[in-house]
N, C-alpha and C. Protein backbone atom coordinates (compact mmCIF):
# COMPACT_ATOMS: atom_id res chain seq x y z
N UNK A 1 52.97 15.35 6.75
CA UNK A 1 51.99 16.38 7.07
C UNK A 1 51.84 17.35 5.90
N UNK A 2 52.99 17.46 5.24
CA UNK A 2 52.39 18.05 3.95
C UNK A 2 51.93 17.57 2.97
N UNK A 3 51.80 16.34 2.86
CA UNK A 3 51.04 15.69 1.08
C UNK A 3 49.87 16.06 1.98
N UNK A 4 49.12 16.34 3.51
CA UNK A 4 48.06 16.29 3.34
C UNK A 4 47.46 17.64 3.49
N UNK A 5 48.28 18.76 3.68
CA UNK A 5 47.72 20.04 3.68
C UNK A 5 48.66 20.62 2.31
N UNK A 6 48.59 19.85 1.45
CA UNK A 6 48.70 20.30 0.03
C UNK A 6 50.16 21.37 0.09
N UNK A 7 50.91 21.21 0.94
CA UNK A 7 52.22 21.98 0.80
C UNK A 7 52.63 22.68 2.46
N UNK A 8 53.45 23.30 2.53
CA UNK A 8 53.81 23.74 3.56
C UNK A 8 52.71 24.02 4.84
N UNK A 9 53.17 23.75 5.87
CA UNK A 9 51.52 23.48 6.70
C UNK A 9 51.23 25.29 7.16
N UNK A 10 52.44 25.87 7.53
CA UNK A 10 52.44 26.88 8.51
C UNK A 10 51.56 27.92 7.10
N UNK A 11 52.34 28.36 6.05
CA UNK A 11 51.37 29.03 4.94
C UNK A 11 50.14 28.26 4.74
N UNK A 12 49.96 27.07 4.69
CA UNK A 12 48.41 26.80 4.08
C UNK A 12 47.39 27.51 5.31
N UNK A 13 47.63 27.16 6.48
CA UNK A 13 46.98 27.73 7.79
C UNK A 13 46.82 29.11 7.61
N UNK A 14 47.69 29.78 7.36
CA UNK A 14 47.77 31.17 6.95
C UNK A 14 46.70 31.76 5.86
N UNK A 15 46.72 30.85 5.03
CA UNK A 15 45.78 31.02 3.92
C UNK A 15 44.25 30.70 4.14
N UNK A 16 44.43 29.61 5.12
CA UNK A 16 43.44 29.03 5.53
C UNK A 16 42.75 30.45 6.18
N UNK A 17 43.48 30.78 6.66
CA UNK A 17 42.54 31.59 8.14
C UNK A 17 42.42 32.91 7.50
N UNK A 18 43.30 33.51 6.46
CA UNK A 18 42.86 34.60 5.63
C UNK A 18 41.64 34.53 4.73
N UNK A 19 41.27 33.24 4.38
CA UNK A 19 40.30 32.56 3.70
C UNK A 19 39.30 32.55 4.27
N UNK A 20 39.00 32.23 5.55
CA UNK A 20 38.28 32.46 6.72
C UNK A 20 37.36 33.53 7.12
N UNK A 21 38.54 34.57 6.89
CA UNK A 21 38.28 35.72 7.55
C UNK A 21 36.93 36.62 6.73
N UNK A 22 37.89 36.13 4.71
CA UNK A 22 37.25 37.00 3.95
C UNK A 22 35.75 36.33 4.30
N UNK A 23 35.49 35.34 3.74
CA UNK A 23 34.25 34.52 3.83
C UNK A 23 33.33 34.87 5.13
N UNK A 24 34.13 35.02 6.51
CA UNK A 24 33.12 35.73 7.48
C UNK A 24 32.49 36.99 7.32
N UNK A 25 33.40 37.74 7.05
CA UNK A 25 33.32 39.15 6.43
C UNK A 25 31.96 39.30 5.57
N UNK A 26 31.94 38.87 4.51
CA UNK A 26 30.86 38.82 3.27
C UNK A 26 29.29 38.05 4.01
N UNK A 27 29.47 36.96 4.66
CA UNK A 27 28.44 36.70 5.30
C UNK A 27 28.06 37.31 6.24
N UNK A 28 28.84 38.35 7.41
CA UNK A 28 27.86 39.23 8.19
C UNK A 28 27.92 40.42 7.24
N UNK A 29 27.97 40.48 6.34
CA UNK A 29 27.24 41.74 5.37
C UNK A 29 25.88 40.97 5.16
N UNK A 30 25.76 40.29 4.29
CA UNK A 30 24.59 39.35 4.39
C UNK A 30 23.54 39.30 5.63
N UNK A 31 24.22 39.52 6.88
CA UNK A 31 23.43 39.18 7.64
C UNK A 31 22.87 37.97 8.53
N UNK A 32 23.97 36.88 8.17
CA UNK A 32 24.35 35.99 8.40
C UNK A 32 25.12 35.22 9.44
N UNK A 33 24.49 34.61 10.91
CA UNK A 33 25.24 34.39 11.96
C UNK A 33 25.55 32.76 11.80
N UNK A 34 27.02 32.67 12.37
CA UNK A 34 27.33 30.86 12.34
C UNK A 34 26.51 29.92 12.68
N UNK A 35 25.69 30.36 13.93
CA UNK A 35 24.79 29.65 14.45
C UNK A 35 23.61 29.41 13.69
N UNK A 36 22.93 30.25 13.13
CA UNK A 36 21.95 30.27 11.73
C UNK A 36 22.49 29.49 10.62
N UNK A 37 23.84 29.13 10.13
CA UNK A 37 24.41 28.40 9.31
C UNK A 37 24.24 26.70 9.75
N UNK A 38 24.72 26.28 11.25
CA UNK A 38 24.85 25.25 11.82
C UNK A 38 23.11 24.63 11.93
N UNK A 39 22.25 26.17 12.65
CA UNK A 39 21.05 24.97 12.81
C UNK A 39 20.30 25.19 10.98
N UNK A 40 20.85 25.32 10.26
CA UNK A 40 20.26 25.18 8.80
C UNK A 40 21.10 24.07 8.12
N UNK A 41 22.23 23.79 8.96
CA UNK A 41 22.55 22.37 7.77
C UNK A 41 21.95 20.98 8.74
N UNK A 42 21.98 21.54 10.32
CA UNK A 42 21.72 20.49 10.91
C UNK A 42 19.91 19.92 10.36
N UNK A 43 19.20 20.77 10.43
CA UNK A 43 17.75 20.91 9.66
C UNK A 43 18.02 20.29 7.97
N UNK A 44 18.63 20.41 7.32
CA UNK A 44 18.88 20.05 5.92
C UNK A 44 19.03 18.41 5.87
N UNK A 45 19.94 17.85 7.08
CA UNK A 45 20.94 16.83 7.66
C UNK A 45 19.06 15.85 7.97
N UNK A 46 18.80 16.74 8.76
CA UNK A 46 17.55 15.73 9.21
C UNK A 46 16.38 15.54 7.85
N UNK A 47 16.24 16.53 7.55
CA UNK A 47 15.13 16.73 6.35
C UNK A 47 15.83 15.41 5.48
N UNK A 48 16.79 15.09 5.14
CA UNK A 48 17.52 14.04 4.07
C UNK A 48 17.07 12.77 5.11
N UNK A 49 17.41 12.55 5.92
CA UNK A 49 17.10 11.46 6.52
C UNK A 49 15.65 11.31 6.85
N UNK A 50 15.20 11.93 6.77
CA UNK A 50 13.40 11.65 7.25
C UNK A 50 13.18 11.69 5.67
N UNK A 51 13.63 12.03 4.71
CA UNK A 51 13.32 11.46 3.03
C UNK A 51 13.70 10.44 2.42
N UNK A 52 14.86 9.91 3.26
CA UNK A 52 15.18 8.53 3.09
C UNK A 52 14.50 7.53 3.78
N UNK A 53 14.18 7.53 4.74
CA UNK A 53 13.22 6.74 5.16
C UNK A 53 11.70 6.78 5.02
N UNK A 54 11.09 7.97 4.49
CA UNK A 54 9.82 8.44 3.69
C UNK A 54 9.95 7.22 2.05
N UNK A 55 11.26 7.32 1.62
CA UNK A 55 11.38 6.86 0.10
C UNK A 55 11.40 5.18 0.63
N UNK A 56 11.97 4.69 1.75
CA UNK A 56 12.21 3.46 2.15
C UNK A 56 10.35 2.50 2.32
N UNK A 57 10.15 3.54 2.83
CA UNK A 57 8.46 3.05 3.48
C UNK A 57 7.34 3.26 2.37
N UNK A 58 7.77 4.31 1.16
CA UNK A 58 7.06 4.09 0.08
C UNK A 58 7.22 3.03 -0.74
N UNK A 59 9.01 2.38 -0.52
CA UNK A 59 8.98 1.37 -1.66
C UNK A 59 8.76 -0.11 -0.97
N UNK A 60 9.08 0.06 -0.23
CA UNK A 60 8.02 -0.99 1.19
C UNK A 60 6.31 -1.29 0.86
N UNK A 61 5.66 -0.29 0.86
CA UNK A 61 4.83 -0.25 0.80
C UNK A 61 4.68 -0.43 -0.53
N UNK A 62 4.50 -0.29 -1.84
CA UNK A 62 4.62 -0.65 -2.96
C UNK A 62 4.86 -1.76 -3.42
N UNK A 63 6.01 -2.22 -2.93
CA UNK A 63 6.52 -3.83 -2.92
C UNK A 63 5.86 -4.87 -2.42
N UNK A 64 5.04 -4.54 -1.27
CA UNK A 64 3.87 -5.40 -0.75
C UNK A 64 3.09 -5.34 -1.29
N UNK A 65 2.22 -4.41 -1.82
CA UNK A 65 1.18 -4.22 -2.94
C UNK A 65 1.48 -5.47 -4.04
N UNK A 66 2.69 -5.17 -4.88
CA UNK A 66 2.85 -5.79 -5.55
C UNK A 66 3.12 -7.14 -5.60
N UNK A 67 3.88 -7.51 -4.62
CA UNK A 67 3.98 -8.92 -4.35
C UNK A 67 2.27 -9.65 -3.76
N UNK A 68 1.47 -9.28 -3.35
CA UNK A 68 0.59 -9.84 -3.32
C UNK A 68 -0.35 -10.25 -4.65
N UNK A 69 0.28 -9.65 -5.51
CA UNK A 69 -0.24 -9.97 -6.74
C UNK A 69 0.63 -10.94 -7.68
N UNK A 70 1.95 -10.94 -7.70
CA UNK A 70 2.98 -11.47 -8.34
C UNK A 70 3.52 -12.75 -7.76
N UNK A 71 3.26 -12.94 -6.41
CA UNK A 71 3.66 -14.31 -5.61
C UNK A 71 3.18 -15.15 -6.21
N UNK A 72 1.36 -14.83 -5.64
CA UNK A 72 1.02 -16.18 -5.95
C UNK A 72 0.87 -16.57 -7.83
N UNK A 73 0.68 -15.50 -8.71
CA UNK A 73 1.11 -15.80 -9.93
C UNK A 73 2.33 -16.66 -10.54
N UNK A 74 3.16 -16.15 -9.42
CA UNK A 74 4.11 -17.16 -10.04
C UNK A 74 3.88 -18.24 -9.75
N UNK A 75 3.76 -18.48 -8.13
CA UNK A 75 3.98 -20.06 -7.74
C UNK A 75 2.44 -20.70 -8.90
N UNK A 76 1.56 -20.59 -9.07
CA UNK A 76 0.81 -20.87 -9.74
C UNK A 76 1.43 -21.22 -11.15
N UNK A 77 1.95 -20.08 -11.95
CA UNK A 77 3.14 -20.52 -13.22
C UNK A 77 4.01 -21.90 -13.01
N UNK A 78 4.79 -21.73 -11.83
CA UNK A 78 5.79 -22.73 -11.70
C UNK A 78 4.66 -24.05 -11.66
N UNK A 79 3.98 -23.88 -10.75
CA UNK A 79 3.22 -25.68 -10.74
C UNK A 79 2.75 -25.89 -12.05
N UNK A 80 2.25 -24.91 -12.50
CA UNK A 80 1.71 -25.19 -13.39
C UNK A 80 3.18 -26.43 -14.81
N UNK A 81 3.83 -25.24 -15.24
CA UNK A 81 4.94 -25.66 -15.66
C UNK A 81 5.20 -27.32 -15.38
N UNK A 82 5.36 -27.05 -13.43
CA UNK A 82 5.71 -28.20 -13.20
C UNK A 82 4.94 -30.01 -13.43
N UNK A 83 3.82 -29.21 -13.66
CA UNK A 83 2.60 -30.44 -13.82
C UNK A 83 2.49 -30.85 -15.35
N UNK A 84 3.12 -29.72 -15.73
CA UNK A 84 2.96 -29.91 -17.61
C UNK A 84 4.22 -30.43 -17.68
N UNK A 85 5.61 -30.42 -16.99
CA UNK A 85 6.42 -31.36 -17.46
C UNK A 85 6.26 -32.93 -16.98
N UNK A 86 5.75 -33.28 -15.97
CA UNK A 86 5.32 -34.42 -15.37
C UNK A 86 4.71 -35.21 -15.94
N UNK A 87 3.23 -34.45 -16.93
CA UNK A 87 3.03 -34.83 -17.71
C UNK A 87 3.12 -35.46 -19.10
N UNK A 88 4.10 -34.23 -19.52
CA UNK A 88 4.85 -34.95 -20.81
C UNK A 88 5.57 -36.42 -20.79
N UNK A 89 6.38 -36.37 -19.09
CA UNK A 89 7.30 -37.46 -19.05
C UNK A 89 6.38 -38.78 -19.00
N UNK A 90 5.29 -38.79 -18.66
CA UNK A 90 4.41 -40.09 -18.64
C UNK A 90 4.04 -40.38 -19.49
């Protein structure tokens, strides 16, 4: 229990919660309630995920664009290729 609270548990807690205290302190000077903290990361939390799936559906969408142009180019390349080696061999 201590390699994981970095040394003695009963002082780190101690420190912990003096640590705590100051940090509450300075934020209701600020003006600043926990609950205003929670629904602003939970809002932050969603905003990232509705941008990841915004970035998912743009490159979705892009990728189809593009592959409708690049498919059939290739398969067209490859036969092609493939008809010019067929040829040589005869």
């Amino acid at each position: 229990m201590d390699r994981f609270f970095g040394g003695p548990v009963l002082p780190t807690l101690l420190k912990l919660a003096i640590a705590s205290i100051a940090v509450g302190v300075v934020l209701a000077v600020f003006g600043i309630k926990p609950i205003d903290l929670w629904r602003d990361f939970l809002d932050t939390v969603a905003s990232i995920w509705a941008m990841g799936f915004d970035a998912i559906d743009w490159s979705v969408q892009y990728l189809l664009l593009g592959a409708v142009v690049v498919i059939p180019i290739f398969v067209a390349v490859r036969l092609w290729s493939v008809l010019m080696a067929r040829g040589k061999r005869e």
